[in-house]
C-alpha atoms as a PDB file:
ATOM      1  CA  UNK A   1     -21.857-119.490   0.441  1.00  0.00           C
ATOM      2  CA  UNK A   2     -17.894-119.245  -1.026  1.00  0.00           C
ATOM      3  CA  UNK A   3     -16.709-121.935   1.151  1.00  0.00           C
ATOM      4  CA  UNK A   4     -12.925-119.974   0.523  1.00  0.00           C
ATOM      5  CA  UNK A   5     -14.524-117.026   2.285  1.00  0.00           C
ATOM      6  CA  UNK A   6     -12.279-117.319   5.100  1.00  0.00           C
ATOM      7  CA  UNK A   7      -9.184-117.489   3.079  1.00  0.00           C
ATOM      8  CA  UNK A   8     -10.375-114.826   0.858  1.00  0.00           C
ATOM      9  CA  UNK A   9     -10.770-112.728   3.838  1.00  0.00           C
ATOM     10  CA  UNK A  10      -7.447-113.361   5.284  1.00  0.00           C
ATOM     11  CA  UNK A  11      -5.718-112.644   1.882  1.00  0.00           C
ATOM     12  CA  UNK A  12      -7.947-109.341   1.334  1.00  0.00           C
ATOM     13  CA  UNK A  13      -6.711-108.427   5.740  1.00  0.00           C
ATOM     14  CA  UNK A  14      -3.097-109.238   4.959  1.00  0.00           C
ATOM     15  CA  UNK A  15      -3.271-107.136   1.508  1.00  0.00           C
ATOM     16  CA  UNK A  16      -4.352-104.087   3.349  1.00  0.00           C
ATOM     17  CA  UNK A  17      -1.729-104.609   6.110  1.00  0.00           C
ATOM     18  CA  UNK A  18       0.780-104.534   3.678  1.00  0.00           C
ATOM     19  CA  UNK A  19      -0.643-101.776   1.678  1.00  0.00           C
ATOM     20  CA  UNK A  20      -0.625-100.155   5.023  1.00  0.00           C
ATOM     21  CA  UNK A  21       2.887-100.451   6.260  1.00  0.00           C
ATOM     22  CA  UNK A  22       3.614 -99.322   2.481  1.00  0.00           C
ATOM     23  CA  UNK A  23       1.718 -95.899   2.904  1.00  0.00           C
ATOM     24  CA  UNK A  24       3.618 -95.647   6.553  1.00  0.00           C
ATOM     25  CA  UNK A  25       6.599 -96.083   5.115  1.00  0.00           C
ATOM     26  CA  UNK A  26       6.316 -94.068   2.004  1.00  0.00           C
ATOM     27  CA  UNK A  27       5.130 -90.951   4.355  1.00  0.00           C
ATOM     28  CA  UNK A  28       8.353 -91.268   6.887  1.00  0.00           C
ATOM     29  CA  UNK A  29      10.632 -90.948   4.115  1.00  0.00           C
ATOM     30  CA  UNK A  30      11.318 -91.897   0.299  1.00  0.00           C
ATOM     31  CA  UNK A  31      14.137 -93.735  -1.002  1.00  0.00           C
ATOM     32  CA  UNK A  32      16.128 -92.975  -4.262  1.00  0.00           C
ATOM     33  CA  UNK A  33      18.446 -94.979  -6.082  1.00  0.00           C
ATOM     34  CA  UNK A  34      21.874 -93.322  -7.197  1.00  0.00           C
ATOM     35  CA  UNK A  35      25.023 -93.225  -8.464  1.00  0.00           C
ATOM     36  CA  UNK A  36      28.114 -91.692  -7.970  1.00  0.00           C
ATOM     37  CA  UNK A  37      32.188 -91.685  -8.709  1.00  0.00           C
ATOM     38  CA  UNK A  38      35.051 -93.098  -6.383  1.00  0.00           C
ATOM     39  CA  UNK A  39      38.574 -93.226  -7.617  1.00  0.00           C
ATOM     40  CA  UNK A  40      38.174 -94.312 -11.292  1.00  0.00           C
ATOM     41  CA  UNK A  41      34.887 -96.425 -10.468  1.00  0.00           C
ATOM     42  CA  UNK A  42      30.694 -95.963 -10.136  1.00  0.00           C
ATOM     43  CA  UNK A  43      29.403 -96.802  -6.921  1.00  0.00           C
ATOM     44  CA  UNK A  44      26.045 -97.587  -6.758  1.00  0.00           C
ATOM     45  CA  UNK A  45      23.607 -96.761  -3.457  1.00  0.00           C
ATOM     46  CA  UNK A  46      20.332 -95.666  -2.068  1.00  0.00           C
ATOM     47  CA  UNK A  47      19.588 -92.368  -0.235  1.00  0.00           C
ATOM     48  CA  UNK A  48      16.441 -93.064   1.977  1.00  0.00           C
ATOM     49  CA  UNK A  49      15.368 -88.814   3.019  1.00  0.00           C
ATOM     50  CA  UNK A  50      12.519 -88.524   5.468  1.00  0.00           C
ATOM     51  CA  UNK A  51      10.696 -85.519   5.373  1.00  0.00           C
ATOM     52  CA  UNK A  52      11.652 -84.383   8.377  1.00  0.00           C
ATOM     53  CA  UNK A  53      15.405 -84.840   8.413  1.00  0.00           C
ATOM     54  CA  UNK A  54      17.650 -83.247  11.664  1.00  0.00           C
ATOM     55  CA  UNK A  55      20.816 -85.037  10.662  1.00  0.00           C
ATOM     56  CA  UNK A  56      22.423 -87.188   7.865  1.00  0.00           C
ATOM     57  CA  UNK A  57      24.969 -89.807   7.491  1.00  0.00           C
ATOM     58  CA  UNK A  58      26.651 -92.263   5.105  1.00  0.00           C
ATOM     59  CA  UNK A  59      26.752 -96.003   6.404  1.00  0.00           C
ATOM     60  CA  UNK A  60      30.101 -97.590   6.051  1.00  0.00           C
ATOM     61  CA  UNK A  61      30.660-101.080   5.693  1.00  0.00           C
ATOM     62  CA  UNK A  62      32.404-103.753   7.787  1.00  0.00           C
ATOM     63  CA  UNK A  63      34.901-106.422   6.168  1.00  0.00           C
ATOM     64  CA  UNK A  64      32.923-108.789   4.863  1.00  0.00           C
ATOM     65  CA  UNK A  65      31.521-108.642   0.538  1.00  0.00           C
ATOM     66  CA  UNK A  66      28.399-107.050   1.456  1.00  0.00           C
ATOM     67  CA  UNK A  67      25.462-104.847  -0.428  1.00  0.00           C
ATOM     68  CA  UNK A  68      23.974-101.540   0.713  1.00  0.00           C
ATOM     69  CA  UNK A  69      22.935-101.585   4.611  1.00  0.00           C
ATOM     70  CA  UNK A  70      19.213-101.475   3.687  1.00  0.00           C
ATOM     71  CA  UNK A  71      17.689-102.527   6.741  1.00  0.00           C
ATOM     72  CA  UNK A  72      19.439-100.332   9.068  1.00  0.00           C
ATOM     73  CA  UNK A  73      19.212 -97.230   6.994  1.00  0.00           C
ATOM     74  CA  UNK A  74      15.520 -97.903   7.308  1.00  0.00           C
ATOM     75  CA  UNK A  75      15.677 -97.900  11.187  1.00  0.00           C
ATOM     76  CA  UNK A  76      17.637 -94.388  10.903  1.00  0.00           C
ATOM     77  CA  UNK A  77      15.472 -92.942   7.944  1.00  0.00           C
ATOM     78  CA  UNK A  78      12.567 -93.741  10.190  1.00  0.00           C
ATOM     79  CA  UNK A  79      14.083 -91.950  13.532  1.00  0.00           C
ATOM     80  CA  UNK A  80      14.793 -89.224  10.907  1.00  0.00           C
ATOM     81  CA  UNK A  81      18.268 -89.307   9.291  1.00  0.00           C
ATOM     82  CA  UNK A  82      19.093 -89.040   6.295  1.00  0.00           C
ATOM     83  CA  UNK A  83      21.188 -92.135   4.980  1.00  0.00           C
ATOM     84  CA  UNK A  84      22.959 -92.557   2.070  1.00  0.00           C
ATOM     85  CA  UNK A  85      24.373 -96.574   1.861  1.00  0.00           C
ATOM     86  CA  UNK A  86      25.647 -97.983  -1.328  1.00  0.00           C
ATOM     87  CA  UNK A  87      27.157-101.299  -2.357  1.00  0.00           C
ATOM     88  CA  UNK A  88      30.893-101.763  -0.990  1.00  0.00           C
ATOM     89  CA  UNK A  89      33.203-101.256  -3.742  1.00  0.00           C
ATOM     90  CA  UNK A  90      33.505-104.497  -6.039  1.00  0.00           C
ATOM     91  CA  UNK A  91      30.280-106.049  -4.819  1.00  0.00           C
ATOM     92  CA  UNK A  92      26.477-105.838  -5.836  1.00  0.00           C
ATOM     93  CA  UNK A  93      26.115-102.995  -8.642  1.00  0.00           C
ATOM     94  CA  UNK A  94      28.967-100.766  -7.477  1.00  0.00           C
ATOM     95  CA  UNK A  95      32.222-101.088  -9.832  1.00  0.00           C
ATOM     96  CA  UNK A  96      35.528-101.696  -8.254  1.00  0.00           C
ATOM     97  CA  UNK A  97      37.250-105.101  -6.747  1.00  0.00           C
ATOM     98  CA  UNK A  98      36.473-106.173  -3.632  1.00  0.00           C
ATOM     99  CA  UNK A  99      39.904-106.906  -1.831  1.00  0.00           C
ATOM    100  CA  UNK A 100      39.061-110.444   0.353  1.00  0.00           C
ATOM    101  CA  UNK A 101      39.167-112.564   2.366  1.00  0.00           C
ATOM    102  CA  UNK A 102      37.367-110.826   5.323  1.00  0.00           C
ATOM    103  CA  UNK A 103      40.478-111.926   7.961  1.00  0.00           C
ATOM    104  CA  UNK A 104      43.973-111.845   5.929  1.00  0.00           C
ATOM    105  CA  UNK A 105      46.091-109.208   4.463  1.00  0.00           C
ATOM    106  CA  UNK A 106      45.210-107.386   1.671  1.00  0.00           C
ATOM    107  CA  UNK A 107      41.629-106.356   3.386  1.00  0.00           C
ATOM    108  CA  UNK A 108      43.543-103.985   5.915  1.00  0.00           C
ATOM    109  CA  UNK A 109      46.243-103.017   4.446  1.00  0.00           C
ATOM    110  CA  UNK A 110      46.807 -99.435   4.517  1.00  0.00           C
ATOM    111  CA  UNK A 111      46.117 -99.245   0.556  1.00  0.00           C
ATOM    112  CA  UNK A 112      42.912-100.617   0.731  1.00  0.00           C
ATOM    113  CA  UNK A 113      41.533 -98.672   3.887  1.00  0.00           C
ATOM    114  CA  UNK A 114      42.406 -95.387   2.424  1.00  0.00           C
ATOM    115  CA  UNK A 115      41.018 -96.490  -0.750  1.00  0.00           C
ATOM    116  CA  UNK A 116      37.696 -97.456   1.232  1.00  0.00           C
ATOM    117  CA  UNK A 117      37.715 -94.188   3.358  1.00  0.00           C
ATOM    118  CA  UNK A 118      38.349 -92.675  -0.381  1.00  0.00           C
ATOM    119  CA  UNK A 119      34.809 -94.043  -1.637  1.00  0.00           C
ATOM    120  CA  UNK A 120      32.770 -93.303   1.952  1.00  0.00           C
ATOM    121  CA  UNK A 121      34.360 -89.516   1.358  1.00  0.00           C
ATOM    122  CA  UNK A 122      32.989 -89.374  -1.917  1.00  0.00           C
ATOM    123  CA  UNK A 123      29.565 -90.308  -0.509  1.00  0.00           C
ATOM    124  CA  UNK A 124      29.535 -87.619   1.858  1.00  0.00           C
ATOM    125  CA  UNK A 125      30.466 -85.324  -0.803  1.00  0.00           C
ATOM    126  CA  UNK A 126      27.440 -86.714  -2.929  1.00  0.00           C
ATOM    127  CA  UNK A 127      24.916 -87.029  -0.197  1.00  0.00           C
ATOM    128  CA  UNK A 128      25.645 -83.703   0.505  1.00  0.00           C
ATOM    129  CA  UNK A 129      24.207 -82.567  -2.701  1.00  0.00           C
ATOM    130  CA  UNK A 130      20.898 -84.577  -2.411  1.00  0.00           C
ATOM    131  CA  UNK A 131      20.288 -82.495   0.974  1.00  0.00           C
ATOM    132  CA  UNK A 132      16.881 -80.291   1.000  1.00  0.00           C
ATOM    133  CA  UNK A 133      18.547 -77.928   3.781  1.00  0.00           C
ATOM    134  CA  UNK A 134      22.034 -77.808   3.410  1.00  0.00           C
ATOM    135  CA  UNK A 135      23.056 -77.154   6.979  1.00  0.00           C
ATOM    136  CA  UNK A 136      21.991 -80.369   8.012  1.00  0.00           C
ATOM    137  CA  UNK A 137      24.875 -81.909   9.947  1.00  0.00           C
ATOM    138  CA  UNK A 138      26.649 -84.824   7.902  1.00  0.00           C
ATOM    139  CA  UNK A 139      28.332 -87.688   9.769  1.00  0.00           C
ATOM    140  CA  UNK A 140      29.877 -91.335   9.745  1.00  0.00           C
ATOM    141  CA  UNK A 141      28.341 -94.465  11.022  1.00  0.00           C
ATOM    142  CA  UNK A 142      29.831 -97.907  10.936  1.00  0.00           C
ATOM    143  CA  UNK A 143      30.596-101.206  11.799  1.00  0.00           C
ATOM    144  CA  UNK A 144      33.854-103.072  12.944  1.00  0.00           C
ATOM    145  CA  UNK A 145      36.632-102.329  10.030  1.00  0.00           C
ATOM    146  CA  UNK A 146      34.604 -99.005   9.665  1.00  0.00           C
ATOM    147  CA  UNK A 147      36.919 -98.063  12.513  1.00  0.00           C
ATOM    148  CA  UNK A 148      39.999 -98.158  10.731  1.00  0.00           C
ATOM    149  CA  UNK A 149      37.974 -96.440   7.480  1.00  0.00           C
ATOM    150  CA  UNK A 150      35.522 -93.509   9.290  1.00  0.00           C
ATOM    151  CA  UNK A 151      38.752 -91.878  10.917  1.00  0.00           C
ATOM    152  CA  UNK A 152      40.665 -91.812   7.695  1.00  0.00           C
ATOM    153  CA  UNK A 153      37.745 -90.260   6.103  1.00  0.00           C
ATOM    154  CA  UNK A 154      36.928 -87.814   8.308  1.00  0.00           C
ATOM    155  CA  UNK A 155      40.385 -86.548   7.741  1.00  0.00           C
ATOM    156  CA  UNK A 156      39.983 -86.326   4.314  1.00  0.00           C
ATOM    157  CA  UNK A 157      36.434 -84.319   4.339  1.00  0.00           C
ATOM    158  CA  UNK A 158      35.754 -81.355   6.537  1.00  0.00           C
ATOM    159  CA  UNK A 159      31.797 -82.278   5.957  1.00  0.00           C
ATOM    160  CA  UNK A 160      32.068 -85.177   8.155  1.00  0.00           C
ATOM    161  CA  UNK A 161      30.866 -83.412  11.722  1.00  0.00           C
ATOM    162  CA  UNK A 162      30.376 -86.710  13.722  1.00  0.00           C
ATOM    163  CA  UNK A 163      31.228 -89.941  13.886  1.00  0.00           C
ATOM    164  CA  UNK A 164      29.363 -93.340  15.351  1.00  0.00           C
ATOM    165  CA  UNK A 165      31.061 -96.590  15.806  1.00  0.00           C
ATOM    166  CA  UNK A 166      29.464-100.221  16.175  1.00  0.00           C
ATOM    167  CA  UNK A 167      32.049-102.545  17.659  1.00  0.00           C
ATOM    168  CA  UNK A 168      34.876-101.099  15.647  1.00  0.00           C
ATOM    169  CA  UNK A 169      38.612-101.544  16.822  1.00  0.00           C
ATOM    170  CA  UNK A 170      40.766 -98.363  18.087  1.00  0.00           C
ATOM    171  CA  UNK A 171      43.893-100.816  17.998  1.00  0.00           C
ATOM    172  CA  UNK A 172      45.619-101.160  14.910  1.00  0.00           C
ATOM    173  CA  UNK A 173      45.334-103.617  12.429  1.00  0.00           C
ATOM    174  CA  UNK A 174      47.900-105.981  13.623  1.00  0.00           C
ATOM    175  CA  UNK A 175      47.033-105.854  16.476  1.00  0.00           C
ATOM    176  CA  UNK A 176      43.390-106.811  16.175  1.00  0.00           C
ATOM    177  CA  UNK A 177      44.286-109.925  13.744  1.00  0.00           C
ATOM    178  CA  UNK A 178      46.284-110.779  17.307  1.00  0.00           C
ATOM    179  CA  UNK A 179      43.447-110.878  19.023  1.00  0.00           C
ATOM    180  CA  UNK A 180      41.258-112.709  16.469  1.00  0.00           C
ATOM    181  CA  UNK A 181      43.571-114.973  16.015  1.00  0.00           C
ATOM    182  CA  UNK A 182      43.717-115.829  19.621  1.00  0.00           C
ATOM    183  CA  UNK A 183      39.768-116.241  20.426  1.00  0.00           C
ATOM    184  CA  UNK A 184      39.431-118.314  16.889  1.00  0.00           C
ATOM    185  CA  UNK A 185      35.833-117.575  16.957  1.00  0.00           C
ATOM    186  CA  UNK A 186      34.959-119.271  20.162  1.00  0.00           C
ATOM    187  CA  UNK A 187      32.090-118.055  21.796  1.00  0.00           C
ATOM    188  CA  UNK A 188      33.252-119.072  25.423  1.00  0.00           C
ATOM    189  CA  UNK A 189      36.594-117.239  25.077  1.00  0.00           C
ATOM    190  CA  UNK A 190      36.039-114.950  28.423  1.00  0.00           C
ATOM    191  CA  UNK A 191      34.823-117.749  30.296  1.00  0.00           C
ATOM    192  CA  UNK A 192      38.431-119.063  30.100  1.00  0.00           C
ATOM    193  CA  UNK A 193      40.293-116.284  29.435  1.00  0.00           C
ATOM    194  CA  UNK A 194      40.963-112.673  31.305  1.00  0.00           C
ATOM    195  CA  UNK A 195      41.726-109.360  29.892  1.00  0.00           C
ATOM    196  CA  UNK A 196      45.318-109.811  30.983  1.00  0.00           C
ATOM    197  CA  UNK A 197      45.534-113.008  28.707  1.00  0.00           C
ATOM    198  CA  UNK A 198      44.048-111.105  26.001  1.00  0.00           C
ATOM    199  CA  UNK A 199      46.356-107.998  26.670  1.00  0.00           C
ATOM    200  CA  UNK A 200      49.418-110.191  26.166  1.00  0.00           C
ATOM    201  CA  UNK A 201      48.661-111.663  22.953  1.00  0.00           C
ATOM    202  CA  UNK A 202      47.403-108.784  21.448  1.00  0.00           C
ATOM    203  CA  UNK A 203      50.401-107.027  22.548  1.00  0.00           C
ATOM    204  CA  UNK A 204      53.172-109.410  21.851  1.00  0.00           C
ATOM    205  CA  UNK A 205      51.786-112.628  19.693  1.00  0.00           C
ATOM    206  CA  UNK A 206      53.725-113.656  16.735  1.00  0.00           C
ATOM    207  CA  UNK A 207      52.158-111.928  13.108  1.00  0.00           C
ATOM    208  CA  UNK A 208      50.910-114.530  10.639  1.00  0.00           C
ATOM    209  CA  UNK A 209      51.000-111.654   8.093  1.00  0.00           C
ATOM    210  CA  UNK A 210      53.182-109.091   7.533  1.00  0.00           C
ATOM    211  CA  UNK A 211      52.122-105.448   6.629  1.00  0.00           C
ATOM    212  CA  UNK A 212      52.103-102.000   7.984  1.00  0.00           C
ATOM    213  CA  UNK A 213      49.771-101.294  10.874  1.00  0.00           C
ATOM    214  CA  UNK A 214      47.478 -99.194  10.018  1.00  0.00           C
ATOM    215  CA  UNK A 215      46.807 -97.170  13.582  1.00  0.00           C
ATOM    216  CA  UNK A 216      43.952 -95.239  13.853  1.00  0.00           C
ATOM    217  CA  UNK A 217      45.169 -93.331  16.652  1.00  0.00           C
ATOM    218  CA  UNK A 218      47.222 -91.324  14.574  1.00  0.00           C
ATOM    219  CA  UNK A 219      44.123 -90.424  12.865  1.00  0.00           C
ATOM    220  CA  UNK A 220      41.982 -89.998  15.748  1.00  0.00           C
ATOM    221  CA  UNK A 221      44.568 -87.731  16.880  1.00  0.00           C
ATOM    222  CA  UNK A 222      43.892 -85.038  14.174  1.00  0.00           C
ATOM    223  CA  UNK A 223      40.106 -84.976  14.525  1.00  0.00           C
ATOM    224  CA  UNK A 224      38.125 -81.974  16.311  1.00  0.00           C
ATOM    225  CA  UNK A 225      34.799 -83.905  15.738  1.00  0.00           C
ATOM    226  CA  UNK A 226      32.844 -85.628  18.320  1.00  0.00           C
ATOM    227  CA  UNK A 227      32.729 -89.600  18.055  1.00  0.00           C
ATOM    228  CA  UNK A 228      31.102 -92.774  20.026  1.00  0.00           C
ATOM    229  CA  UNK A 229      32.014 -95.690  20.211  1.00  0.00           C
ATOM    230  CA  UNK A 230      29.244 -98.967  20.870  1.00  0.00           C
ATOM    231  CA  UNK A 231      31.172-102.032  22.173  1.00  0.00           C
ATOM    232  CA  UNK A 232      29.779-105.441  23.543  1.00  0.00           C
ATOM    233  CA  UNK A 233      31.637-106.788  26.364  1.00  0.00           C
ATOM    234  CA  UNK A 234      31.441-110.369  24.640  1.00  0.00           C
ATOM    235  CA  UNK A 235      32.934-109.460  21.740  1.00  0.00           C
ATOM    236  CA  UNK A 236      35.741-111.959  20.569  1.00  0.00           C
ATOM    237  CA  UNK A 237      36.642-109.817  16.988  1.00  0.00           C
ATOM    238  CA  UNK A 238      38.503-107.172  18.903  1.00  0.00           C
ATOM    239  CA  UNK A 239      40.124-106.938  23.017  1.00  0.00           C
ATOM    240  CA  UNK A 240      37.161-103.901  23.887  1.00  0.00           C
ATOM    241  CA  UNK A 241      39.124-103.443  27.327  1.00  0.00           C
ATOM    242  CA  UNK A 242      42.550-102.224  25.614  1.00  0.00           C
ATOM    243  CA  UNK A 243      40.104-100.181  22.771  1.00  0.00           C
ATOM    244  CA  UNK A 244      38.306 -98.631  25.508  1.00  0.00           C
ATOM    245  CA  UNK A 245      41.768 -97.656  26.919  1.00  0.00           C
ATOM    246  CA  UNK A 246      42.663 -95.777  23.986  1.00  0.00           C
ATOM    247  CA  UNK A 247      39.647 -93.571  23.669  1.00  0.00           C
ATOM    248  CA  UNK A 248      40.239 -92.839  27.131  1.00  0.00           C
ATOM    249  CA  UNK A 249      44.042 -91.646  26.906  1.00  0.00           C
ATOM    250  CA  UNK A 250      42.601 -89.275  23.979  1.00  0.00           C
ATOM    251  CA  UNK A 251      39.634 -88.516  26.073  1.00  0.00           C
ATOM    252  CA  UNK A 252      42.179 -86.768  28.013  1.00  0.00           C
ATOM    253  CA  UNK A 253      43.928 -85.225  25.988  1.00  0.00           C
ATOM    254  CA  UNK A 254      40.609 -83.444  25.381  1.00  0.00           C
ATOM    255  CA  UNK A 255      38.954 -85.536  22.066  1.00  0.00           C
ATOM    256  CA  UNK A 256      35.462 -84.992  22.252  1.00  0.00           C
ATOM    257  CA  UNK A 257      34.922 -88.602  22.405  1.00  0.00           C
ATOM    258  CA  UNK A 258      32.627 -91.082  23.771  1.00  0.00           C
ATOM    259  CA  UNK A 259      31.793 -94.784  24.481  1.00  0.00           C
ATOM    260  CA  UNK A 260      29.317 -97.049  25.897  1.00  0.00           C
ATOM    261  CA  UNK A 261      30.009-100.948  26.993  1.00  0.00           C
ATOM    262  CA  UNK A 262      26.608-103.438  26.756  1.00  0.00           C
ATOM    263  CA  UNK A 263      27.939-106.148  29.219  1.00  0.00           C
ATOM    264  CA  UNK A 264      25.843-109.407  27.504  1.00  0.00           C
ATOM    265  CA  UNK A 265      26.537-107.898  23.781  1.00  0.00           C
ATOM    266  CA  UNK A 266      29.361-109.212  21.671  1.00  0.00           C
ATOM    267  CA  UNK A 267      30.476-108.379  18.238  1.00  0.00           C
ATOM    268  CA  UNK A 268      26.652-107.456  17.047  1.00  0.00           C
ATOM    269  CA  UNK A 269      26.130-104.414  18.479  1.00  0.00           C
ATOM    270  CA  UNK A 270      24.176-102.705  15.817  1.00  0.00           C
ATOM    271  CA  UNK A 271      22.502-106.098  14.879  1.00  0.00           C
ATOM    272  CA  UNK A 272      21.333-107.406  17.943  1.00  0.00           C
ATOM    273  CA  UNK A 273      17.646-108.088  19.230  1.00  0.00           C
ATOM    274  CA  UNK A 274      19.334-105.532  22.129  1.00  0.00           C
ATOM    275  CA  UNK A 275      18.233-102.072  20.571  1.00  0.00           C
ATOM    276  CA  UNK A 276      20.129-100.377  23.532  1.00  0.00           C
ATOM    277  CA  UNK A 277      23.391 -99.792  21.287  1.00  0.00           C
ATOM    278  CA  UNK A 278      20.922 -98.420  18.719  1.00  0.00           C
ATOM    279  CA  UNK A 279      18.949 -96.131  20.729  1.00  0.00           C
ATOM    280  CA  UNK A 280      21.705 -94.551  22.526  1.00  0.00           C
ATOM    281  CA  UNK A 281      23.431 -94.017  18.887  1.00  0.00           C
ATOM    282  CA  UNK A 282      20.169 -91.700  17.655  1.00  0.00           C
ATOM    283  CA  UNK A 283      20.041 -90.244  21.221  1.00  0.00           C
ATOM    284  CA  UNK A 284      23.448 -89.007  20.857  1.00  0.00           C
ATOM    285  CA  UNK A 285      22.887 -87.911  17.551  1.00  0.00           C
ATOM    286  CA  UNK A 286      20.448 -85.728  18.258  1.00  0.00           C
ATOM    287  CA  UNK A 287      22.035 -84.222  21.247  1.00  0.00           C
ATOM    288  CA  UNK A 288      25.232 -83.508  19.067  1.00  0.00           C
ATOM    289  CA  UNK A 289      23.559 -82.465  16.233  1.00  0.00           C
ATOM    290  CA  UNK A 290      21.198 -80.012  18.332  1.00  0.00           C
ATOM    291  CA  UNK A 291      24.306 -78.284  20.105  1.00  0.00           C
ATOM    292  CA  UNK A 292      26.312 -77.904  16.323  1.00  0.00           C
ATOM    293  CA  UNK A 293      23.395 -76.110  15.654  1.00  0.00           C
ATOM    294  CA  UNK A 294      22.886 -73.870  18.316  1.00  0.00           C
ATOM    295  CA  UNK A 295      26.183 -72.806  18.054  1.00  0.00           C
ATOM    296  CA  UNK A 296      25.833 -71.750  14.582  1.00  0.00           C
ATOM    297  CA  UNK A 297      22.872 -69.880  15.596  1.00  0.00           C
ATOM    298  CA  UNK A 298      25.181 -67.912  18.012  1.00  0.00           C
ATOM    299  CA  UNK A 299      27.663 -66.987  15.961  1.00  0.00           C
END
């Protein structure tokens, strides 16, 4: 007898697993590698299309140097969305500089925002093209600086119908550096501190930079489009108390906005073993994507 039968077996079990999760995967949705242009440069990005698709969106990126969001347009493409995500501009195989460090000046100034909103505009403009039915409802989806970016965007491109935020900051950028400044990336931050501590830095704290605030108020201000917003409780990148303020004051004023606070969550809230933030995203989605559509039907 093959005394590596056992092995052998295990190898052939594991091969077929594999092979299995392939097929699965390969009949939710395919993935196709593309190109398109930005402001004088190629971007380079993936557009994962289930076969089933009720709604589409273009992932944009947080502050940090980072590649197409392949792992989390796979969780959407599966729920089925359509995602296009590409490499941030200057990084991976997309052309461009990318404008560091993550926490400083030149990463949110007002130049290099719009110039990011610029490329995610552009990507709604190409994803829209890929689209097998072209009435499929396009939106935004981000993380953390995205909320400075996705506003400016949607400004720019009346495609953009919707709008989902992970953890991103409805302060402006001054004002969050303030803050992050202040917690210097210590996890026990609200065990010492209370909102009224945080209020008063964020407010009032000395700049270490100087720049114009970019405010995405103003921004928010101009859009007809629903949004929601995703924030952890915990989170020690941005005061989510004084944010949460802010959508309320334009919740008043009759923004079709929304939020939802995870009370153990910090900064992760699209990353975290925690799916809540995740599921309540495609929830939403669906419900705001379902009543755009109805009303078209009843026009």
């Amino acid at each position: 007898m093959n005394s590596n039968f056992p092995s052998n077996l295990l190898l052939w079990l594991s091969l077929v697993l594999v092979s299995q999760i392939a097929i699965a995967q390969s009949d939710t949705y395919t993935v196709q590698e593309i190109q398109f242009k930005s402001q004088g440069v190629t971007l380079a990005g993936s557009i994962l299309q289930p076969k089933n698709s009720f709604a589409a969106v273009v992932i944009v990126h947080g502050s940090d140097p980072v590649k197409r969001e392949m792992e989390f347009a796979k969780r959407l493409a599966i729920q089925g969305i359509t995602v296009l995500t590409y490499d941030k501009r200057g990084v991976g195989a997309s052309g461009g500089v990318y404008v560091g460090p993550s926490v400083g000046t030149n990463n949110i100034e007002n130049s290099n925002l719009t110039l990011l909103a610029m490329d995610a505009s552009a990507a709604v403009q190409t994803l829209s093209t890929y689209l097998k039915n072209k009435k499929t409802p396009i939106g935004l989806i981000g993380f953390s600086q995205a909320g400075w970016i996705i506003p400016i965007a949607a400004t720019k491109n009346p495609k953009v119908a919707f709008m989902v935020l992970f953890s991103c900051p409805t302060i402006t950028t001054l004002e969050q550096l303030r803050f992050q400044f202040y917690t210097n990336g210590n996890t026990t931050f609200w065990e010492n501190h209370t909102d009224a501590d945080a209020r008063e830095h964020t407010l009032f704290d000395q700049d270490k930079y100087q720049f114009t605030a970019t405010d995405p108020k103003i921004t928010l201000n101009t859009l007809s489009i629903p949004g929601l917003w995703l924030f952890g409780e915990k989170d020690i990148q941005i005061p989510v108390k004084m944010c949460i303020e802010q959508l309320n004051t334009l919740k008043i004023q009759g923004k079709a906005f929304e939020y939802a606070l995870f009370p153990t969550l910090g900064h992760n809230t699209a990353s975290s073993d925690n799916t809540a933030p995740f599921d309540l995203s495609i929830e939403w989605i669906k419900e705001k994507t379902a009543d755009m559509k109805n009303r078209k039907k009843h026009k």
